[in-house]
Protein backbone atom coordinates (compact mmCIF):
# COMPACT_ATOMS: atom_id res chain seq x y z
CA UNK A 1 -70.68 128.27 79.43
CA UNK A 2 -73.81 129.83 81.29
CA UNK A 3 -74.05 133.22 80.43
CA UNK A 4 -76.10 134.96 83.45
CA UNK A 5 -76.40 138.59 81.95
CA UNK A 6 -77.02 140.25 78.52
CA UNK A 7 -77.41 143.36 76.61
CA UNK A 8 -80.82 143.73 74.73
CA UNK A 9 -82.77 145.87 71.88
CA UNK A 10 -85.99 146.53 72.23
CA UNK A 11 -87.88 147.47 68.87
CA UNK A 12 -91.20 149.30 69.13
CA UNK A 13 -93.43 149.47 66.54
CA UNK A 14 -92.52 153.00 65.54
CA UNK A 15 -89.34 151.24 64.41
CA UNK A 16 -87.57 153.25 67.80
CA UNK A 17 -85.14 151.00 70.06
CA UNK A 18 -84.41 151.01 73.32
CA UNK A 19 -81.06 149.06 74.42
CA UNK A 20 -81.15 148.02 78.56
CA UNK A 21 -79.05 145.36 80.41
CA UNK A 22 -80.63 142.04 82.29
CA UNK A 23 -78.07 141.02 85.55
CA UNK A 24 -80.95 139.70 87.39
CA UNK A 25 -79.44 136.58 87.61
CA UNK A 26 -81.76 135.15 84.63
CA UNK A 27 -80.09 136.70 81.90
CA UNK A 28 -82.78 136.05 79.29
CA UNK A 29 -85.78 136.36 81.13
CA UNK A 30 -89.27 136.34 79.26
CA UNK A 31 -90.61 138.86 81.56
CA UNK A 32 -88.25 141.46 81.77
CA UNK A 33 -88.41 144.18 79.39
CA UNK A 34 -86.08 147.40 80.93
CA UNK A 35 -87.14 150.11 82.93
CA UNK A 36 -88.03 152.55 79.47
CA UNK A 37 -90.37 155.48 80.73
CA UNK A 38 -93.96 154.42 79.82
CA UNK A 39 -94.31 158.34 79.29
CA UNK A 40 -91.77 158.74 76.87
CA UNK A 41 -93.31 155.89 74.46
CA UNK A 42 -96.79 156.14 75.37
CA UNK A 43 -96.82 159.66 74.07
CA UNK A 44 -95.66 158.23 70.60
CA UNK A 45 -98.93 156.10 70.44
CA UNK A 46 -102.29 156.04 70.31
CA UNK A 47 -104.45 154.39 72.90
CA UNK A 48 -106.10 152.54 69.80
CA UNK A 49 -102.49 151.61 68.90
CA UNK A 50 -101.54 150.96 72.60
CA UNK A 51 -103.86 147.73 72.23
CA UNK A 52 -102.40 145.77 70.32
CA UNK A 53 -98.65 146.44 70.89
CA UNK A 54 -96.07 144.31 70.05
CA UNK A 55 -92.02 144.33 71.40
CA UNK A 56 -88.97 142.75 69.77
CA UNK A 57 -87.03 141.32 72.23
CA UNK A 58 -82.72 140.75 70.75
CA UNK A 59 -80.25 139.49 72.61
CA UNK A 60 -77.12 141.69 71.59
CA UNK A 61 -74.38 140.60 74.43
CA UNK A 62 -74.14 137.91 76.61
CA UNK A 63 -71.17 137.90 79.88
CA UNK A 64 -71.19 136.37 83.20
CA UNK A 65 -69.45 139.90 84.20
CA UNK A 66 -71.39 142.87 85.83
CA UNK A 67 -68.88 145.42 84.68
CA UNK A 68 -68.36 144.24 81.25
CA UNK A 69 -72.26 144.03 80.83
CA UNK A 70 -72.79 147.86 82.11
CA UNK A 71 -69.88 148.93 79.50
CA UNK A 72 -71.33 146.77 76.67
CA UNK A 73 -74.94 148.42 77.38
CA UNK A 74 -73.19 152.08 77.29
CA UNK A 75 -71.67 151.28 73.86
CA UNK A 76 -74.55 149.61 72.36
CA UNK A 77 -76.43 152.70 73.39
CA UNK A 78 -74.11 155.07 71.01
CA UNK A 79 -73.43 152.85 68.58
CA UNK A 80 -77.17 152.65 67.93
CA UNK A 81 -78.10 155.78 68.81
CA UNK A 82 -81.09 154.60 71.04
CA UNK A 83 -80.37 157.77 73.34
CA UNK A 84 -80.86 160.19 70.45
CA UNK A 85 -84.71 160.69 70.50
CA UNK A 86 -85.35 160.44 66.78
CA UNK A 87 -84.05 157.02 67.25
CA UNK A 88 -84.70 155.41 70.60
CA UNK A 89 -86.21 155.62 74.12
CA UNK A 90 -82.86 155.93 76.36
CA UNK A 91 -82.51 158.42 78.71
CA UNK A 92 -78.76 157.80 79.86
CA UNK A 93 -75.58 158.79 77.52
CA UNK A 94 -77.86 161.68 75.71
CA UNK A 95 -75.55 164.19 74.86
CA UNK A 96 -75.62 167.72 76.25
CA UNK A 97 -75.28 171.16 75.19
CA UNK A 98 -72.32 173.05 75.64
């Protein structure tokens, strides 16, 4: 079976994640890495550090489904935490005060 999307981790060399979806069509393309705000991780580095920078790239979920992809990447990012900013660079599911 061809799986044409996934759920991935990032791990930046901080140790913080960031957990994004792929449904370009690829599904485990080289190139892509998310759409993470430079600005958010940039801040947690030097430009000394920002030189020699290396990703982790995981494949957590694989689905030929759109739907099931977008629900798989909103679970990954609570189950890891990756919205919490202690822990990760996600933007999305970060929970609000009330």
């Amino acid at each position: 079976m061809h799986f044409n999307y996934v759920v991935y981790k990032l791990t930046f060399p901080n140790g913080k994640i960031y957990v994004g979806k792929d449904v370009g069509g690829s599904g485990h393309s080289l190139r892509y890495f998310g759409s993470w705000s430079d600005h958010l991780v940039e801040q947690d580095f030097t430009k000394q550090q920002l030189i020699d920078f290396t990703l982790r790239k995981e494949i957590l979920f694989e689905s030929t489904d759109k739907d099931e992809i977008a629900r798989m990447e909103s679970e990954y990012i609570r189950l890891l935490k990756s919205n919490d900013p202690a822990i990760g660079y996600n933007q999305t599911h970060r929970k609000t005060d009330h």
